[in-house]
PDB file of N, CA and C in Angstrom:
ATOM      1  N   UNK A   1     -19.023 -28.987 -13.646  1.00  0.00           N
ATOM      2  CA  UNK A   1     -18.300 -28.938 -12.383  1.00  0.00           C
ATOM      3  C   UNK A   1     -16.810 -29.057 -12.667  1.00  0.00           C
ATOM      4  N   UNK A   2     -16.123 -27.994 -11.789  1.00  0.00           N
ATOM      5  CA  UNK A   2     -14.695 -28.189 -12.243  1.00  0.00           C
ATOM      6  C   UNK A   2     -13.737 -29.555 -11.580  1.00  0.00           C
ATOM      7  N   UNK A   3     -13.014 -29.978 -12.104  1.00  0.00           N
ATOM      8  CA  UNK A   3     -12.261 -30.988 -11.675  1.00  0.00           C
ATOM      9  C   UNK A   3     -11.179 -30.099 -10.414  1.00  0.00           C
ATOM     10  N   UNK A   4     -11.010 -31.411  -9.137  1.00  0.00           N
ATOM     11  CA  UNK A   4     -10.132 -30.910  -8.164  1.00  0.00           C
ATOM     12  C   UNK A   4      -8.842 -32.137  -8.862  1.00  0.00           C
ATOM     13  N   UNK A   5      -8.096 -31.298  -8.329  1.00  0.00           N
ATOM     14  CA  UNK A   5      -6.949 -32.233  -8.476  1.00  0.00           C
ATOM     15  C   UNK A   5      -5.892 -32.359  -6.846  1.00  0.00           C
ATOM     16  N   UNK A   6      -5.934 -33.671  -6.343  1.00  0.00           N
ATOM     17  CA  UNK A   6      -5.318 -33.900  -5.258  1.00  0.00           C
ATOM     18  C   UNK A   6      -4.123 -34.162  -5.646  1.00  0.00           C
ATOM     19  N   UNK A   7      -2.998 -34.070  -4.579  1.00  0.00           N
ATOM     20  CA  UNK A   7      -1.537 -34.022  -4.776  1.00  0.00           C
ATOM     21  C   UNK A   7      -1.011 -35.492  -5.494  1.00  0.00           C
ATOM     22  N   UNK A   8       0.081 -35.473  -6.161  1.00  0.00           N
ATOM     23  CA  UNK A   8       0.098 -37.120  -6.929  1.00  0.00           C
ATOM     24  C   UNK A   8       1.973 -37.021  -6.163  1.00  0.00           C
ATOM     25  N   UNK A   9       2.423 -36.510  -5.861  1.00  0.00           N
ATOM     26  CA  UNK A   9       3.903 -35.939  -5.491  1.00  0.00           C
ATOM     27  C   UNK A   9       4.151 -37.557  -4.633  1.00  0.00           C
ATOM     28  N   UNK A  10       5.660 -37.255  -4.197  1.00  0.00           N
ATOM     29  CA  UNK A  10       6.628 -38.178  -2.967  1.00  0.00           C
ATOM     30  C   UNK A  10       6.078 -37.629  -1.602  1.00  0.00           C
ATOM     31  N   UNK A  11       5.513 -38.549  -0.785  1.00  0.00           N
ATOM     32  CA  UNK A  11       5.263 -38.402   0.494  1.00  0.00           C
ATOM     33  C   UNK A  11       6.176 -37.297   1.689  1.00  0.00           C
ATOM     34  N   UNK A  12       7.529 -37.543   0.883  1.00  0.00           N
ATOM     35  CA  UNK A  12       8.667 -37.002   1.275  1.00  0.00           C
ATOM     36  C   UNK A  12       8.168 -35.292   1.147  1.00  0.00           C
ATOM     37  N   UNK A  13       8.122 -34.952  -0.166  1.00  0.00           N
ATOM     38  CA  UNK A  13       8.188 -33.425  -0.688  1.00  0.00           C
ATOM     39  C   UNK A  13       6.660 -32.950   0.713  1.00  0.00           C
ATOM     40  N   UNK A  14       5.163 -34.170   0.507  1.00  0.00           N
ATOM     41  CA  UNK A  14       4.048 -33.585   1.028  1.00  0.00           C
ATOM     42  C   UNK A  14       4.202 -33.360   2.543  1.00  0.00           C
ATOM     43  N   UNK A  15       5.356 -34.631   3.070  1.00  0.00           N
ATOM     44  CA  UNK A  15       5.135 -34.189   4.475  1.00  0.00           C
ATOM     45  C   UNK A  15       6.128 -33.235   4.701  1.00  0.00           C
ATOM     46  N   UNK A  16       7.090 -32.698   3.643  1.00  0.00           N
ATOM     47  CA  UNK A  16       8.204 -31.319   3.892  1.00  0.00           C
ATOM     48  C   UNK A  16       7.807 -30.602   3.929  1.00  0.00           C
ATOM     49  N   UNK A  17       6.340 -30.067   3.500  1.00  0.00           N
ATOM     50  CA  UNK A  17       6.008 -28.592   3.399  1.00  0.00           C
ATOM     51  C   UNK A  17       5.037 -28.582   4.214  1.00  0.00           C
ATOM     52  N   UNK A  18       4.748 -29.248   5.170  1.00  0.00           N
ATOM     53  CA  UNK A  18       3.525 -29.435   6.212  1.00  0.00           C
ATOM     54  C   UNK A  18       3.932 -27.896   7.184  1.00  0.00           C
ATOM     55  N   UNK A  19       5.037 -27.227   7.825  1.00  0.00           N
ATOM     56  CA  UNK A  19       5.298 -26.449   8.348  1.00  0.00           C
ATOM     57  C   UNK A  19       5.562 -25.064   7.374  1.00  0.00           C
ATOM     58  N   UNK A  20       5.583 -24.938   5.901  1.00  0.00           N
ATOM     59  CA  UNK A  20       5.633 -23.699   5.315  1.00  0.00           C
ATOM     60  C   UNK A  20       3.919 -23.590   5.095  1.00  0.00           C
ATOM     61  N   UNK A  21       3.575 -22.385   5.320  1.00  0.00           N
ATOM     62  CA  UNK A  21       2.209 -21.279   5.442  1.00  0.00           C
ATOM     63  C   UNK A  21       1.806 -21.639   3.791  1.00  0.00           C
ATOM     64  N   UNK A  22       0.545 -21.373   3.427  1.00  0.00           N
ATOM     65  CA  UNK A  22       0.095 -21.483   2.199  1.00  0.00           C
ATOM     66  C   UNK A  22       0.778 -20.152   1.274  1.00  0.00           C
ATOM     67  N   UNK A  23       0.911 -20.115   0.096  1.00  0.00           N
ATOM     68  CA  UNK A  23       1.210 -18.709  -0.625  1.00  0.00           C
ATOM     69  C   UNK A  23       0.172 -17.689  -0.455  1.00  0.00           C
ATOM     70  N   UNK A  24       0.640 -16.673  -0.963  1.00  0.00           N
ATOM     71  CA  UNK A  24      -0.468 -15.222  -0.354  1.00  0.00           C
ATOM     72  C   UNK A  24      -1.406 -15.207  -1.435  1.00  0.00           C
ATOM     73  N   UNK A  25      -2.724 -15.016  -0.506  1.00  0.00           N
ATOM     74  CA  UNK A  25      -3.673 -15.059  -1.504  1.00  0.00           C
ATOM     75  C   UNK A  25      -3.797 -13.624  -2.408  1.00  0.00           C
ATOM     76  N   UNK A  26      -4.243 -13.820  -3.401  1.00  0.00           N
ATOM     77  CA  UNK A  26      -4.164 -12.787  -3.934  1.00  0.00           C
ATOM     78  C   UNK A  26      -5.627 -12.344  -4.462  1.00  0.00           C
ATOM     79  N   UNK A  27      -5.985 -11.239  -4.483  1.00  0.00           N
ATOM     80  CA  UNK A  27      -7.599 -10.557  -4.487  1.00  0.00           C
ATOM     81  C   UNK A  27      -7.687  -9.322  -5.389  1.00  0.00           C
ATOM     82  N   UNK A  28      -6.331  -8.659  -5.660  1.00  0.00           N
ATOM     83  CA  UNK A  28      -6.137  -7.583  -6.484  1.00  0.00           C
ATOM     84  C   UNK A  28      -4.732  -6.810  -6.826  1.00  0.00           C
ATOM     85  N   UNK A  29      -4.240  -6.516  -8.113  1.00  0.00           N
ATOM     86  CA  UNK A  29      -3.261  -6.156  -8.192  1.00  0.00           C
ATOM     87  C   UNK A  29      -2.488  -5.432  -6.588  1.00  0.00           C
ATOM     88  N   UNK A  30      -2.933  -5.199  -5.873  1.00  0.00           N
ATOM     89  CA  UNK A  30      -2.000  -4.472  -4.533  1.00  0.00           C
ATOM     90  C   UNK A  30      -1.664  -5.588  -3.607  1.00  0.00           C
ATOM     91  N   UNK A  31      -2.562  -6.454  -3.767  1.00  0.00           N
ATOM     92  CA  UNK A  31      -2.044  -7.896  -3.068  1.00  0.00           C
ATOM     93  C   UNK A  31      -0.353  -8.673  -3.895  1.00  0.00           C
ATOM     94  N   UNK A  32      -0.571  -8.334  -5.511  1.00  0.00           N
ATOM     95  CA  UNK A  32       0.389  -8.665  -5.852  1.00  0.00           C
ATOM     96  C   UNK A  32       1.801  -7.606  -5.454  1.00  0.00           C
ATOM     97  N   UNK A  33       1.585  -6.861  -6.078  1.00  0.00           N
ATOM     98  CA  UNK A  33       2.974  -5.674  -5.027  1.00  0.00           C
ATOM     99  C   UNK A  33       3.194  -5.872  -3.944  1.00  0.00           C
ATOM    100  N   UNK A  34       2.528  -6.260  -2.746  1.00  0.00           N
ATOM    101  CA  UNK A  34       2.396  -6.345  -1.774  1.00  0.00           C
ATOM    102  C   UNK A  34       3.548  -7.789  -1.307  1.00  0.00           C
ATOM    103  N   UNK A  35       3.106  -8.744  -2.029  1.00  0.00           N
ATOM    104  CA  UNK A  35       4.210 -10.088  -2.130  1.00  0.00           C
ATOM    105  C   UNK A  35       5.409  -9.564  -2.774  1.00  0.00           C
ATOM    106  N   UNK A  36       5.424  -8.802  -3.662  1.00  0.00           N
ATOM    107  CA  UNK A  36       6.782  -8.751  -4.423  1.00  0.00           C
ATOM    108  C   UNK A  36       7.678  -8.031  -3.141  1.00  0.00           C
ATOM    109  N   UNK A  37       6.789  -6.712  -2.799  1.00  0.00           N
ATOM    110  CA  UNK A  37       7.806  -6.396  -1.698  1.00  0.00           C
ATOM    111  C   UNK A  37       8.437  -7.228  -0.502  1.00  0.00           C
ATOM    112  N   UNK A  38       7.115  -8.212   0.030  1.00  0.00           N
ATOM    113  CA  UNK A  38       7.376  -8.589   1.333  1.00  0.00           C
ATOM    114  C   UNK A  38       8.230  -9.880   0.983  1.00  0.00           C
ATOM    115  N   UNK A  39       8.207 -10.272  -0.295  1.00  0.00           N
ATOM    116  CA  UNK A  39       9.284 -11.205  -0.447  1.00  0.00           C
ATOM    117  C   UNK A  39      10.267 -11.088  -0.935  1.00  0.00           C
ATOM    118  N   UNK A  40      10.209  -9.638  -1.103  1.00  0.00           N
ATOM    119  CA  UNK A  40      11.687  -9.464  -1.644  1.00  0.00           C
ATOM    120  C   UNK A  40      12.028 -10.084  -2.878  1.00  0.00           C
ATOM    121  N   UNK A  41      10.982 -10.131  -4.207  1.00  0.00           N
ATOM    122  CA  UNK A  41      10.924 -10.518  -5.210  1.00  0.00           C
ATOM    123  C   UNK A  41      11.790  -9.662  -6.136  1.00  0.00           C
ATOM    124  N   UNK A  42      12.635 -10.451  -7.128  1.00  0.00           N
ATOM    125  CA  UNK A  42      13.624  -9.996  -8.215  1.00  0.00           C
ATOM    126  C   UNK A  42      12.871 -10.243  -9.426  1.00  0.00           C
ATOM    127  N   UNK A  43      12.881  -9.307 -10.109  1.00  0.00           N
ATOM    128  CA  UNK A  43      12.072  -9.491 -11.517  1.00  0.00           C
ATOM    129  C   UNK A  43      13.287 -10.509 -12.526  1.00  0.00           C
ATOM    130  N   UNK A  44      13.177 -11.102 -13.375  1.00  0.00           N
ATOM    131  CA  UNK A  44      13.800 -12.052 -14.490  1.00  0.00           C
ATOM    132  C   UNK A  44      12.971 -11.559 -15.737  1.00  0.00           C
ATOM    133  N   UNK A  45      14.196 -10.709 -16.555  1.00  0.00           N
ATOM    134  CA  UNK A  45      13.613  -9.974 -17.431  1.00  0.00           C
ATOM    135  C   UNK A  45      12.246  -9.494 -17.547  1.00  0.00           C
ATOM    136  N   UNK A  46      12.072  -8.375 -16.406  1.00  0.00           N
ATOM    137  CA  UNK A  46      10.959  -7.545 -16.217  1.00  0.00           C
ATOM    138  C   UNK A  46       9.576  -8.639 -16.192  1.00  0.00           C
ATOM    139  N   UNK A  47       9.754  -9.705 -15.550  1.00  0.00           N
ATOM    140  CA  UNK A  47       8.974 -10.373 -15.075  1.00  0.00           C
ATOM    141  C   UNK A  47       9.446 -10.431 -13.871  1.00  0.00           C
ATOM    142  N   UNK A  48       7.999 -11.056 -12.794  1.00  0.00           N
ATOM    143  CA  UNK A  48       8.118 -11.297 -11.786  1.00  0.00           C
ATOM    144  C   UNK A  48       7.210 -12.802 -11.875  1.00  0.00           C
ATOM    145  N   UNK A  49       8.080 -14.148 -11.620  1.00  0.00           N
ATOM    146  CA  UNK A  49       7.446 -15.419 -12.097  1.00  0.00           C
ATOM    147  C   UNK A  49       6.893 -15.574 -10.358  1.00  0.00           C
ATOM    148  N   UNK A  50       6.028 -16.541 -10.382  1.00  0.00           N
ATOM    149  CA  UNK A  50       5.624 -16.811  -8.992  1.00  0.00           C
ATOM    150  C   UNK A  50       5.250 -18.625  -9.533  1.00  0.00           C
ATOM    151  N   UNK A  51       5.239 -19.623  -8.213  1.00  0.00           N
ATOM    152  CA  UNK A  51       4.440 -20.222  -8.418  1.00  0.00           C
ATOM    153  C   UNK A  51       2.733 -19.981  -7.977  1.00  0.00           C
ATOM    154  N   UNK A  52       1.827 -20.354  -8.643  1.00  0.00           N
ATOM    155  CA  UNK A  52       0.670 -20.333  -8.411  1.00  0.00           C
ATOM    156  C   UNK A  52      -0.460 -21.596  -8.497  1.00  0.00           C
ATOM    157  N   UNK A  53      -1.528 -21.323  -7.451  1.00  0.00           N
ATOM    158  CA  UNK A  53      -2.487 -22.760  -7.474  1.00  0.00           C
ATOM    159  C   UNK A  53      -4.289 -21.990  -7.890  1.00  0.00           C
ATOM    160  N   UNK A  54      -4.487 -22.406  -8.175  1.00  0.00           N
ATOM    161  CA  UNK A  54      -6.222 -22.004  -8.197  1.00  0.00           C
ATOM    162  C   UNK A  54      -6.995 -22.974  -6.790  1.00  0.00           C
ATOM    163  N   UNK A  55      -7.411 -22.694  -5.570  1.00  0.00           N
ATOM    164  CA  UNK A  55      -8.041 -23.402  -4.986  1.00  0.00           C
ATOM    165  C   UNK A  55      -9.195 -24.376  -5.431  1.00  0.00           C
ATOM    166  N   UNK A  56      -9.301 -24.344  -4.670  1.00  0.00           N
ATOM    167  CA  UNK A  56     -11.173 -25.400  -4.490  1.00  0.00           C
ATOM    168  C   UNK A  56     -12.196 -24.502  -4.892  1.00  0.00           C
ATOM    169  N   UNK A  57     -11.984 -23.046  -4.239  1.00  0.00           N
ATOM    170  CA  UNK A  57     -12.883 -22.498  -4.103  1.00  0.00           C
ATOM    171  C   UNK A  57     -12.678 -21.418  -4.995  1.00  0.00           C
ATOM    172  N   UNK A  58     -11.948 -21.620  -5.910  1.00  0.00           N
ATOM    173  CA  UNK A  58     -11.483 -20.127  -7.263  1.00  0.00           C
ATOM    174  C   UNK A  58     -10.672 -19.507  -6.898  1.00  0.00           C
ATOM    175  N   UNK A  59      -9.811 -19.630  -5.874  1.00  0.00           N
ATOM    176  CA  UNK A  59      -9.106 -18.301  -5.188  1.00  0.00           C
ATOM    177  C   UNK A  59      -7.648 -18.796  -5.441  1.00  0.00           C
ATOM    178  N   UNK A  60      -7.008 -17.161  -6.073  1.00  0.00           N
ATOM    179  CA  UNK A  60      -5.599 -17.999  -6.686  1.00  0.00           C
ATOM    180  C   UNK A  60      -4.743 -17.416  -5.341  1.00  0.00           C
ATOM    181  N   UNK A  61      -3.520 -17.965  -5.267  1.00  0.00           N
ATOM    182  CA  UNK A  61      -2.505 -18.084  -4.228  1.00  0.00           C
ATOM    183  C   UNK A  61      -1.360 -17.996  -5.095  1.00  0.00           C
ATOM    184  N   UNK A  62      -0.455 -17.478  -4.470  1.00  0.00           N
ATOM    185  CA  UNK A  62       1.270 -17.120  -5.386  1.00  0.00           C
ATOM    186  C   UNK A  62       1.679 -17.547  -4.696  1.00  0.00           C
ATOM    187  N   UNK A  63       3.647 -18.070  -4.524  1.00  0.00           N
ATOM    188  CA  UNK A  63       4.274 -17.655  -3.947  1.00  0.00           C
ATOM    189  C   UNK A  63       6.064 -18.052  -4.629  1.00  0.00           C
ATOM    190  N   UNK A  64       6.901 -18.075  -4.131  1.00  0.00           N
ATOM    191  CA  UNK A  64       8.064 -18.072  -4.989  1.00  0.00           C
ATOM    192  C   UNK A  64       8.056 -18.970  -5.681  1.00  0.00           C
ATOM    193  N   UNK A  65       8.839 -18.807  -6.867  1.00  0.00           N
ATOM    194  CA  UNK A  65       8.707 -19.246  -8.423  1.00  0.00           C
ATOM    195  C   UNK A  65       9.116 -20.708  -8.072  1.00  0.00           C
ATOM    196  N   UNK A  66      10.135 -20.850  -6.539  1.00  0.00           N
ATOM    197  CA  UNK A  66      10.805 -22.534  -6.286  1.00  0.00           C
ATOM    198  C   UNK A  66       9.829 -23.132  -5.113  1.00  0.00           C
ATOM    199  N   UNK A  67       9.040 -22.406  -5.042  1.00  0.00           N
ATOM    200  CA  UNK A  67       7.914 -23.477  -3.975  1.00  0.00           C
ATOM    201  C   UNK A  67       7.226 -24.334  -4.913  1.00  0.00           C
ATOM    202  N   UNK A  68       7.371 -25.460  -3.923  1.00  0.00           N
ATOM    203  CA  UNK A  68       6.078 -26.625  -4.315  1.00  0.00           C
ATOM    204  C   UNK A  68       4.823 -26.056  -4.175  1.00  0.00           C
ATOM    205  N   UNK A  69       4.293 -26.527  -5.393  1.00  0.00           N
ATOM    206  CA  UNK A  69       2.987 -26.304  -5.518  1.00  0.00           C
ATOM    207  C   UNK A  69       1.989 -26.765  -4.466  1.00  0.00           C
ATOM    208  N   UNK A  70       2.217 -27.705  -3.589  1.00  0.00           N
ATOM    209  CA  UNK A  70       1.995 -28.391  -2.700  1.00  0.00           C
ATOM    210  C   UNK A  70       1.955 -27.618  -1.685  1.00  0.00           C
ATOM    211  N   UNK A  71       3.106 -27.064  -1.364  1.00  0.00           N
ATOM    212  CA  UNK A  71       2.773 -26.181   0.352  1.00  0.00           C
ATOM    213  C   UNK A  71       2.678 -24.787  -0.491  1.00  0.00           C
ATOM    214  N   UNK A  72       1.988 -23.888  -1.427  1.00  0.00           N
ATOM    215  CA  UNK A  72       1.478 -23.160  -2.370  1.00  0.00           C
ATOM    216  C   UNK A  72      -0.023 -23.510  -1.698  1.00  0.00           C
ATOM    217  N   UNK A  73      -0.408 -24.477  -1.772  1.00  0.00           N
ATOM    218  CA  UNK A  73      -1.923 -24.929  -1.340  1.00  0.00           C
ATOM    219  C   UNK A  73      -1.986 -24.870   0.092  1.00  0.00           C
ATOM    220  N   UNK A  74      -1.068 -24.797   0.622  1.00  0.00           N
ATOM    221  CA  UNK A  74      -1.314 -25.514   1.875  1.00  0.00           C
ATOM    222  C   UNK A  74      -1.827 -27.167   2.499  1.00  0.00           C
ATOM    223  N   UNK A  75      -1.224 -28.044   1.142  1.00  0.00           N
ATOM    224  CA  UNK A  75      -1.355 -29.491   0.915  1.00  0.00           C
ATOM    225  C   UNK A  75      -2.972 -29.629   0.740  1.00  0.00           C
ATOM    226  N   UNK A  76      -3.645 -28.969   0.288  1.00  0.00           N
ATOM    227  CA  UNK A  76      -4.994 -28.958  -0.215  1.00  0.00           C
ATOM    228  C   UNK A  76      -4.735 -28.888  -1.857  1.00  0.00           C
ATOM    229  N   UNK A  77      -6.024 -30.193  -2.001  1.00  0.00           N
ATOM    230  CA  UNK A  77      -6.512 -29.840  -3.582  1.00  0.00           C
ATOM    231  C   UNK A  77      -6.730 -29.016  -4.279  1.00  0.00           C
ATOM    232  N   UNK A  78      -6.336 -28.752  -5.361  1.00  0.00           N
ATOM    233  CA  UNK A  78      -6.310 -27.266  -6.105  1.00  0.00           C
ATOM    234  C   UNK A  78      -7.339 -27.910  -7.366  1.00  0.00           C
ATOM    235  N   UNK A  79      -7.610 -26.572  -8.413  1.00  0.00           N
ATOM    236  CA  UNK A  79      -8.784 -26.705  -9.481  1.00  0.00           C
ATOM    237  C   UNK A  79      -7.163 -26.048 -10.718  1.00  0.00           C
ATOM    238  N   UNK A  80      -6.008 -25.901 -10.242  1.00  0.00           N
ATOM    239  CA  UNK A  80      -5.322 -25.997 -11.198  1.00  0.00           C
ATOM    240  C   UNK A  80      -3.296 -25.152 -10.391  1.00  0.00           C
ATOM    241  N   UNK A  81      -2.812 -25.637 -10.995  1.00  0.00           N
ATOM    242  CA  UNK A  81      -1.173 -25.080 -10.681  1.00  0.00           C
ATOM    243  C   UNK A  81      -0.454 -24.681 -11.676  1.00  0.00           C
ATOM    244  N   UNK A  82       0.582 -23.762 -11.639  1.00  0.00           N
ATOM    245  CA  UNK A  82       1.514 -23.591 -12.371  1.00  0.00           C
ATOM    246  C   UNK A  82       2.267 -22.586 -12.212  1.00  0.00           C
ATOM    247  N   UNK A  83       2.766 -22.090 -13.165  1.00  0.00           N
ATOM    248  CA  UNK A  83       3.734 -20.857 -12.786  1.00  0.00           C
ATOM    249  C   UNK A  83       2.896 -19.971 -13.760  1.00  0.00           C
ATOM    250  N   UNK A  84       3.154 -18.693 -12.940  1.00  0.00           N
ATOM    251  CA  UNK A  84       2.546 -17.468 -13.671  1.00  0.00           C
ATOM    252  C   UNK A  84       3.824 -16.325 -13.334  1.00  0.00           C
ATOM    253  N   UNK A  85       3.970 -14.952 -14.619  1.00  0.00           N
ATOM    254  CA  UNK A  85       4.253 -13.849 -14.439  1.00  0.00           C
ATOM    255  C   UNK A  85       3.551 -12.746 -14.414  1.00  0.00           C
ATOM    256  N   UNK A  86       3.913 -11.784 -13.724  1.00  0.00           N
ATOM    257  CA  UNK A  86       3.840 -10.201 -13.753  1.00  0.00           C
ATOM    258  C   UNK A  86       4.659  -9.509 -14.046  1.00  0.00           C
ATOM    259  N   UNK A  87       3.943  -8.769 -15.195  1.00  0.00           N
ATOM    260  CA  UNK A  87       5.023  -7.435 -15.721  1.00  0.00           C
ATOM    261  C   UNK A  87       4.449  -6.552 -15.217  1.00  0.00           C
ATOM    262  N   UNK A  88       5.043  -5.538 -14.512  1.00  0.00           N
ATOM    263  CA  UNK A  88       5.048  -4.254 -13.979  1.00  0.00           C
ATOM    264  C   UNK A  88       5.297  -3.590 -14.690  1.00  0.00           C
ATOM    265  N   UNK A  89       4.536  -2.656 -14.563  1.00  0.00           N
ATOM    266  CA  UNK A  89       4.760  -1.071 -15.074  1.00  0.00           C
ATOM    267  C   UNK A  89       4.182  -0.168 -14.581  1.00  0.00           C
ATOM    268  N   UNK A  90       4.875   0.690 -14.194  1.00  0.00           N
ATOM    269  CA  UNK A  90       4.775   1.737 -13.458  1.00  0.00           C
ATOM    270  C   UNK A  90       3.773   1.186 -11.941  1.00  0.00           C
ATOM    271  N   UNK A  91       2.974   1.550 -12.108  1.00  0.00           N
ATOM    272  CA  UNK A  91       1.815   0.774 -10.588  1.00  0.00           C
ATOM    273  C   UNK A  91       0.904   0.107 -10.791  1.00  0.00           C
ATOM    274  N   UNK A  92       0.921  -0.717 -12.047  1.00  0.00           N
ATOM    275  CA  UNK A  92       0.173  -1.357 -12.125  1.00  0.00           C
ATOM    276  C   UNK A  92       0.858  -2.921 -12.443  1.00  0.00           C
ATOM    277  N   UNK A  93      -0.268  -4.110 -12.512  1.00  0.00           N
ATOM    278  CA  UNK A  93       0.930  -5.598 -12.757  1.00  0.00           C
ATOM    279  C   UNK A  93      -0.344  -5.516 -13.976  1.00  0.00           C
ATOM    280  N   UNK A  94       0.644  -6.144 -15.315  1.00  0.00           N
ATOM    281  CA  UNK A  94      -0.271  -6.453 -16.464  1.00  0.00           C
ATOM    282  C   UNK A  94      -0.490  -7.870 -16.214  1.00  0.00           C
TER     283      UNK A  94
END
């Protein structure tokens, strides 16, 4: 069974992100293009960094590289966090 991990953060940061939306879930490379556009994402040397969470339930979530991982979840327990990139090329994300 995989381990959950609940938030360990400042009360401060958990109750700040109570009003930002969870990051976009993501289901297949077009979900990822799909964020880069709608957020108006800048690549950093032909990367595109995001933060990212693995849910409860396996399902990963992105969203900008300076969000808390915390409202990333939507202040729900995750099965893991961190930062991830995408390199693009041409239409596809490696």
């Amino acid at each position: 069974m995989a381990q959950v991990f609940q938030y360990v953060g400042t009360p401060e940061i958990f109750d700040g992100v109570k009003d930002i939306p969870p990051g976009r879930l993501i289901e297949n490379s077009a979900d990822i293009f799909a964020w880069i556009e709608a957020e108006n994402q800048k690549p950093d040397y032909d990367l595109y960094w995001a933060t990212y969470i693995i849910s409860e339930t396996g399902r990963l979530r992105i969203g900008d590289r300076h969000t808390e991982h915390v409202a990333c979840s939507g202040r729900k327990p995750v099965l893991a966090a961190g930062e991830i990139a995408f390199e693009v090329e041409g239409k596809s994300i490696e």
